[in-house]
C-alpha atoms as a PDB file:
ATOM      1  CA  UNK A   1       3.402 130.986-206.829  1.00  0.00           C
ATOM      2  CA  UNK A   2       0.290 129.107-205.080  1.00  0.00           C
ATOM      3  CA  UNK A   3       0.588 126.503-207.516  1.00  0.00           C
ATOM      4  CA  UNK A   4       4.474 126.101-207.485  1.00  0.00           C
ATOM      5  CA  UNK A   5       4.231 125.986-203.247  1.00  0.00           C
ATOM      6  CA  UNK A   6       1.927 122.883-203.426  1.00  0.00           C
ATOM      7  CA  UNK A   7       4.140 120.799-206.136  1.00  0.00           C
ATOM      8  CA  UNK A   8       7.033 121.545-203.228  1.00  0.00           C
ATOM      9  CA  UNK A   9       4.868 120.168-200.427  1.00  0.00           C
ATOM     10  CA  UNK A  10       3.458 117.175-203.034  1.00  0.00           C
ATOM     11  CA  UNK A  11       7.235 116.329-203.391  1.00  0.00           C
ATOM     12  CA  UNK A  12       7.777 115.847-199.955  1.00  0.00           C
ATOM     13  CA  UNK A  13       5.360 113.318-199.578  1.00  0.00           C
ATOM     14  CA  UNK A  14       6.375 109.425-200.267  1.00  0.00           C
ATOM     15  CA  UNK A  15       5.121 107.948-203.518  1.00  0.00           C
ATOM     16  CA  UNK A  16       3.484 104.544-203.188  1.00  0.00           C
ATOM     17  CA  UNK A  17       6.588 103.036-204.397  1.00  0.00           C
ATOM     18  CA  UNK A  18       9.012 104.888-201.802  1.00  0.00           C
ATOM     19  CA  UNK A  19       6.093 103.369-199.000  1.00  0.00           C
ATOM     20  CA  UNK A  20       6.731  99.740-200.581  1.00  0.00           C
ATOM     21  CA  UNK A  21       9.932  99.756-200.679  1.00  0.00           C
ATOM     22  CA  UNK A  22      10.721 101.078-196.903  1.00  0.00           C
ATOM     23  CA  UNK A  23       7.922  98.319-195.790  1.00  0.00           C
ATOM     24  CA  UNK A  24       9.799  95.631-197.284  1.00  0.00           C
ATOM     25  CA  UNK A  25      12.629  96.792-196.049  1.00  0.00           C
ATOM     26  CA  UNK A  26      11.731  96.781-192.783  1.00  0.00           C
ATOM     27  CA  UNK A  27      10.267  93.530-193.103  1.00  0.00           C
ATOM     28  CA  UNK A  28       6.558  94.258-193.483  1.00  0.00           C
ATOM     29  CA  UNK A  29       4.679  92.282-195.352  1.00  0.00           C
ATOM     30  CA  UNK A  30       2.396  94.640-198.295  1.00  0.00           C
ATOM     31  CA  UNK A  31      -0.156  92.481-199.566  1.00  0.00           C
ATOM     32  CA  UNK A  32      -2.607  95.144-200.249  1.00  0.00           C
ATOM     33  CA  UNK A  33       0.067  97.743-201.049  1.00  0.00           C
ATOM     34  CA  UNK A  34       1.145 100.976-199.886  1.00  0.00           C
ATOM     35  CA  UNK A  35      -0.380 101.602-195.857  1.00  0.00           C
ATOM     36  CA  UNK A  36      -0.375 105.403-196.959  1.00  0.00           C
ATOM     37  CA  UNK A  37      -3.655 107.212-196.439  1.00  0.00           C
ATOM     38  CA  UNK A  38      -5.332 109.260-199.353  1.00  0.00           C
ATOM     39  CA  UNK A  39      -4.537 112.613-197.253  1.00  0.00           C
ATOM     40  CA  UNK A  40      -0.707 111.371-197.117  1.00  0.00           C
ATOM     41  CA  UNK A  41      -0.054 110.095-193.920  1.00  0.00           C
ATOM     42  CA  UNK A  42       0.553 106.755-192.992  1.00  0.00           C
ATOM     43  CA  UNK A  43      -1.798 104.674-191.374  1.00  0.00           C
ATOM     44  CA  UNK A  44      -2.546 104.591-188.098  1.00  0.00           C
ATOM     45  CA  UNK A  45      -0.382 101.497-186.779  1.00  0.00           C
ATOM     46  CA  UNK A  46      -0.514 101.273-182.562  1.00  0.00           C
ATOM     47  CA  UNK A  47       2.513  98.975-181.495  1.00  0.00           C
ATOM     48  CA  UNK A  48       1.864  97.257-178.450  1.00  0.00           C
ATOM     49  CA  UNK A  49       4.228  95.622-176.014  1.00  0.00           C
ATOM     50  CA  UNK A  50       4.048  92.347-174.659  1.00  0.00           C
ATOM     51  CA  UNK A  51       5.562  92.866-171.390  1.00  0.00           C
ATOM     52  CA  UNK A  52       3.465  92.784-168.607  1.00  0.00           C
ATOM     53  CA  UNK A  53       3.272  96.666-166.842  1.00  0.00           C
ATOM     54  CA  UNK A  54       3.803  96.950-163.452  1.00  0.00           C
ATOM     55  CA  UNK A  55       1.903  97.755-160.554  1.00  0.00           C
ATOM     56  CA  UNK A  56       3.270 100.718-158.332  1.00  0.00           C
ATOM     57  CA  UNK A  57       2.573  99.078-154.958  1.00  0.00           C
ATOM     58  CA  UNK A  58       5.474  96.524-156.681  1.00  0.00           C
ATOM     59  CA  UNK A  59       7.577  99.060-158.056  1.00  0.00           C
ATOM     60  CA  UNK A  60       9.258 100.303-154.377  1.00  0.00           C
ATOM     61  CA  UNK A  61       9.609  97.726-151.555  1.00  0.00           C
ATOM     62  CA  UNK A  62       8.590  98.059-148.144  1.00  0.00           C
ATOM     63  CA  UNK A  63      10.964 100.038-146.668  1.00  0.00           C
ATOM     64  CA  UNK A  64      10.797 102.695-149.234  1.00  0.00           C
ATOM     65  CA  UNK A  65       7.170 103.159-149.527  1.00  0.00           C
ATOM     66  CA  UNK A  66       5.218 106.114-150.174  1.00  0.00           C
ATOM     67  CA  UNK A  67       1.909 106.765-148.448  1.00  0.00           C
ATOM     68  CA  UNK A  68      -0.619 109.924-148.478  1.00  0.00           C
ATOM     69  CA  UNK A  69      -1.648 110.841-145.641  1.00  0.00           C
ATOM     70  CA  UNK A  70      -5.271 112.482-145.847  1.00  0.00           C
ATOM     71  CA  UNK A  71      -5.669 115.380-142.671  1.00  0.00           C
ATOM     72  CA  UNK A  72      -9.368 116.171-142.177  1.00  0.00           C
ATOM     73  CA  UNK A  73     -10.111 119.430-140.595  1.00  0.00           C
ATOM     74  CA  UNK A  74     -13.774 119.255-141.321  1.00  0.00           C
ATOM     75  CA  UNK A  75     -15.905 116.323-141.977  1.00  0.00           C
ATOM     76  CA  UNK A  76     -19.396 118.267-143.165  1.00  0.00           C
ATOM     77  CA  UNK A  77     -17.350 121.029-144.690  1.00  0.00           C
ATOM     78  CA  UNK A  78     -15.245 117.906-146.660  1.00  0.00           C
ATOM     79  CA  UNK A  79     -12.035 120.317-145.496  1.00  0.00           C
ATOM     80  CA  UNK A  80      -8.969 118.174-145.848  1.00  0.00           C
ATOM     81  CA  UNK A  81      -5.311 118.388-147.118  1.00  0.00           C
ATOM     82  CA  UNK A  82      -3.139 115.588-148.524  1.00  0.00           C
ATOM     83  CA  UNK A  83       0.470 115.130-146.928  1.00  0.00           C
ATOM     84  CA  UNK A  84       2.702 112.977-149.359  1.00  0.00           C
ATOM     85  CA  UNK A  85       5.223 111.139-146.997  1.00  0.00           C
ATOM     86  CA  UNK A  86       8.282 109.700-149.229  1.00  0.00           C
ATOM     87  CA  UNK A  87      10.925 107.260-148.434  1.00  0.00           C
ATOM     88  CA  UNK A  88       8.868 105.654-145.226  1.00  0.00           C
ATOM     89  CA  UNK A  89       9.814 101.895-144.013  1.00  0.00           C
ATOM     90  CA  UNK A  90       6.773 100.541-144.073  1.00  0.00           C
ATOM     91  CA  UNK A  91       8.131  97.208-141.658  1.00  0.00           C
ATOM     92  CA  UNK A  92       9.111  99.272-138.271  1.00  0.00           C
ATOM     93  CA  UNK A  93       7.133 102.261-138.750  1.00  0.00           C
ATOM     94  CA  UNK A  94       3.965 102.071-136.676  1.00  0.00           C
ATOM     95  CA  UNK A  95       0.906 104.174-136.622  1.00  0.00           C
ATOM     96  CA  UNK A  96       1.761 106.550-133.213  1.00  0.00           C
ATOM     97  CA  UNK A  97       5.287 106.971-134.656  1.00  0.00           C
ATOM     98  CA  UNK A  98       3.499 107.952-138.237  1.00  0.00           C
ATOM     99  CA  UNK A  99       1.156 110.358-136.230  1.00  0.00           C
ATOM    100  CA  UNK A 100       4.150 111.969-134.867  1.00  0.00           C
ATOM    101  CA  UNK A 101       5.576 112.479-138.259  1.00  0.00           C
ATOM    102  CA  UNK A 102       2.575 114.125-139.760  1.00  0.00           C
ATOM    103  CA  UNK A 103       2.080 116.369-136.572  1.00  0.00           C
ATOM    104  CA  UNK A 104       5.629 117.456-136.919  1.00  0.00           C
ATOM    105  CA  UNK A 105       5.409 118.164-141.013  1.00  0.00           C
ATOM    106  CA  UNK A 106       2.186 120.459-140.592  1.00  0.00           C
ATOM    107  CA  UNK A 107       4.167 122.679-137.833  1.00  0.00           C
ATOM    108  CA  UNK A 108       6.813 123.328-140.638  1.00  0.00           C
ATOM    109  CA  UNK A 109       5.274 123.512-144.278  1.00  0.00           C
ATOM    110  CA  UNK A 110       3.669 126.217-145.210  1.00  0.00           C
ATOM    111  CA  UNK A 111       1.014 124.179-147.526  1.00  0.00           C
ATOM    112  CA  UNK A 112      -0.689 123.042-143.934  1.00  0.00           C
ATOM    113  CA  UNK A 113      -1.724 126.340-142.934  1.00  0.00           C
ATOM    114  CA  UNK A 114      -5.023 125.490-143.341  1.00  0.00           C
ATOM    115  CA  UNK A 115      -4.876 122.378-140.654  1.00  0.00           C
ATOM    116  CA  UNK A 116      -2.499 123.567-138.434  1.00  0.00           C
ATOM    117  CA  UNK A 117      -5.296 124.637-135.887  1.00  0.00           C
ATOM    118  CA  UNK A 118      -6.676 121.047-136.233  1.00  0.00           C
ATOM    119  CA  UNK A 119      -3.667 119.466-135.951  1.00  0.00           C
ATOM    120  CA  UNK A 120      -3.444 119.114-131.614  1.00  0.00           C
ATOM    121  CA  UNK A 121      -7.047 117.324-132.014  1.00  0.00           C
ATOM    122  CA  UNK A 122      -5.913 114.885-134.932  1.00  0.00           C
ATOM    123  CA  UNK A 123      -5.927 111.245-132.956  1.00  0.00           C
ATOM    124  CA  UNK A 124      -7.362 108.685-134.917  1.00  0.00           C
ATOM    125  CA  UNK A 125      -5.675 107.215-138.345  1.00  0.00           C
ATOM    126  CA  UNK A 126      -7.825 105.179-140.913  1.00  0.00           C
ATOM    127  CA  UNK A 127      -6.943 103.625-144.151  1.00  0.00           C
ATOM    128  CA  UNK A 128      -8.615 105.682-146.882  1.00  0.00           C
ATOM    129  CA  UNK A 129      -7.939 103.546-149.583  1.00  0.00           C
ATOM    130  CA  UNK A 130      -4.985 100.513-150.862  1.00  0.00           C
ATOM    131  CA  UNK A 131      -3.591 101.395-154.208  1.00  0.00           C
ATOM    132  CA  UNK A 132      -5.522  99.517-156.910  1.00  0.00           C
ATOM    133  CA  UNK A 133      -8.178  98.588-155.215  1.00  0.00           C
ATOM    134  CA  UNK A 134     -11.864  99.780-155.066  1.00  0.00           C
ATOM    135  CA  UNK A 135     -12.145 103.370-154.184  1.00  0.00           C
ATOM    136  CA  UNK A 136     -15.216 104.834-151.890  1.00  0.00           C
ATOM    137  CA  UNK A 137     -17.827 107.213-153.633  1.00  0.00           C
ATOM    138  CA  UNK A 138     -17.481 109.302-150.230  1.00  0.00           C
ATOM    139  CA  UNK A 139     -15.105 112.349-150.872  1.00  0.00           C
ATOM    140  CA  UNK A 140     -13.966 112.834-147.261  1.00  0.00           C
ATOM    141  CA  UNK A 141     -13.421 109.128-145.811  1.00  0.00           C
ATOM    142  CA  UNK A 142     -14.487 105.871-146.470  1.00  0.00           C
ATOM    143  CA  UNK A 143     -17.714 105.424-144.135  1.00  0.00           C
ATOM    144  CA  UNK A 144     -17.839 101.386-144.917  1.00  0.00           C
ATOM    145  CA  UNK A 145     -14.751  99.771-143.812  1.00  0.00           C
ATOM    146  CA  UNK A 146     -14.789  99.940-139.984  1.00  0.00           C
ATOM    147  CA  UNK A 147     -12.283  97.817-139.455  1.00  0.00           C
ATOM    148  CA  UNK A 148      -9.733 100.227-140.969  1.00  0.00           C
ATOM    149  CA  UNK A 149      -9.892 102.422-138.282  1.00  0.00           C
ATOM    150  CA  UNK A 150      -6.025 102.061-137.069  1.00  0.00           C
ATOM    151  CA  UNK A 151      -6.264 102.870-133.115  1.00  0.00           C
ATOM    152  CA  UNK A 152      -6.164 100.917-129.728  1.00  0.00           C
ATOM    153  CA  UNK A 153      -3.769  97.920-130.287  1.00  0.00           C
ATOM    154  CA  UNK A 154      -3.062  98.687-134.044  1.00  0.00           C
ATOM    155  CA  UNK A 155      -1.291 101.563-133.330  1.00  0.00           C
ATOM    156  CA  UNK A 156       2.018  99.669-132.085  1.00  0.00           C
ATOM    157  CA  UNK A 157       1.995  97.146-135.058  1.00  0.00           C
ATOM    158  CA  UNK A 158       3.939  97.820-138.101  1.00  0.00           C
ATOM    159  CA  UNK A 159       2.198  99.542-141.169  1.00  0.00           C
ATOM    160  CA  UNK A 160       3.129  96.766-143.286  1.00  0.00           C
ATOM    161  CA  UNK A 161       1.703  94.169-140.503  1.00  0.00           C
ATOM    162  CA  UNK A 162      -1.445  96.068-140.958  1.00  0.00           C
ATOM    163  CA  UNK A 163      -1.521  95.641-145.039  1.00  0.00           C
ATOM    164  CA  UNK A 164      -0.188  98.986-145.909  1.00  0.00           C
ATOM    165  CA  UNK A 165       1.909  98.860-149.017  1.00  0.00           C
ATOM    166  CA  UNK A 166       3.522 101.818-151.392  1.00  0.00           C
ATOM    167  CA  UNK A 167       0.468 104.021-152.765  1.00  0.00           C
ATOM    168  CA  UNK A 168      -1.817 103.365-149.658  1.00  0.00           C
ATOM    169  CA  UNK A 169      -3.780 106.427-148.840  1.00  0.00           C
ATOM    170  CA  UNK A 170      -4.770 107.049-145.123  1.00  0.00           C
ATOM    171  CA  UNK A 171      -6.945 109.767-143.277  1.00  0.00           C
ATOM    172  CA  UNK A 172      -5.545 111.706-139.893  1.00  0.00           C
ATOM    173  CA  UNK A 173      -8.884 112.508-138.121  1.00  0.00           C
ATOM    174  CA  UNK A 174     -10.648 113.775-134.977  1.00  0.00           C
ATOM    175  CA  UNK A 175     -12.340 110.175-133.521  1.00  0.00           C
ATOM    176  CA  UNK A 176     -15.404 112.425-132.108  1.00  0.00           C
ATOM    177  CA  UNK A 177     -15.920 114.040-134.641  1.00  0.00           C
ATOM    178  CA  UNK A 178     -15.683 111.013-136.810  1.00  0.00           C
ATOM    179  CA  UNK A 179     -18.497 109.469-135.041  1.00  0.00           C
ATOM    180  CA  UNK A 180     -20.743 112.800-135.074  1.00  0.00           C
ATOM    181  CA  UNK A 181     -20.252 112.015-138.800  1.00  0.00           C
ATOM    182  CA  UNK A 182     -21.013 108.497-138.790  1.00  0.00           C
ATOM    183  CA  UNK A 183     -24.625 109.119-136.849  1.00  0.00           C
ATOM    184  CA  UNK A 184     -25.349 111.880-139.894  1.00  0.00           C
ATOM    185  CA  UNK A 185     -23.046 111.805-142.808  1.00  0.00           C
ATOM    186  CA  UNK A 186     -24.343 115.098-144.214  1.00  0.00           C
ATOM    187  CA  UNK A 187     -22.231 117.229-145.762  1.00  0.00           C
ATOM    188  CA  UNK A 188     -22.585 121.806-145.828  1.00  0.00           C
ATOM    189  CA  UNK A 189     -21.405 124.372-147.897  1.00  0.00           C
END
């Protein structure tokens, strides 16, 4: 019974002939014969398309971008939660008006317990990192970009003004305790 299972499964697999003939009529060329592999199976053939993929900061325009917004409770303790904001237009919405978004999402979801007792000292918004570009080896926020700190006369320009675009991650952060951070950039346990 063994024997008469593996002439059934032998059957089901394409003869060298069968493989010729559905190459050629496909239009593949078979030079060197059949492209079927000793164990049965075809070769392995990777089809690759010549369109160029897109980016995702191209994929949605400006005014129906979607940023992460990065809330630090803790910089040594590297205690943070990520906010996905959808549908945001990126060309009137500033930074205060942002801040009063994410304020008003961590009062209402549950999933910002955790940073809802740091969320009345949250003042200072910096730009973590744009979407396909270079990323920081520091887990918490990026410590060498200075001038990505978005406060003082940033905060009533645009987000798109400011080079914001869909995919752009940015931290929500406690300035003082920000610099504390910056003068020893240790973190605990």
């Amino acid at each position: 019974m063994a024997e008469q299972t593996k002439s059934d499964a032998a059957s089901l697999l394409p003869t060298a002939e069968q493989t010729a003939q559905l190459a050629s009529s496909k239009g593949e060329s078979t030079p060197s014969g059949p492209r079927l592999l000793p164990s049965g199976f075809y070769a392995f053939s990777p089809q690759n398309d010549d369109e160029p993929t897109s980016v995702t900061t191209s994929l949605r325009p400006l005014t129906s971008a979607v940023l992460t917004i990065r809330i630090i409770k803790s910089f040594p303790f590297r205690a943070s939660r990520n906010l996905v904001l959808d549908n945001l237009d990126l060309t009137t919405l500033n930074v205060k008006r942002l801040k009063e978004i994410v304020k008003v999402e961590i009062g209402k979801r549950v999933d910002m317990k955790t940073v809802r007792s740091a969320a009345g000292k949250l003042d200072t918004m910096k730009v973590y990192t744009h979407a396909h570009f270079t990323k920081t080896s520091n887990l918490i926020i990026n410590l060498d970009r200075p001038e990505w700190v978005l406060d003082g006369d940033k905060e009533e320009v645009p987000l798109a003004d400011l080079g914001c675009q869909n995919e752009t991650e940015l931290s929500l952060f406690n300035r003082q305790e920000y610099e504390e951070f910056l003068k020893d950039p240790k973190t605990e346990w």
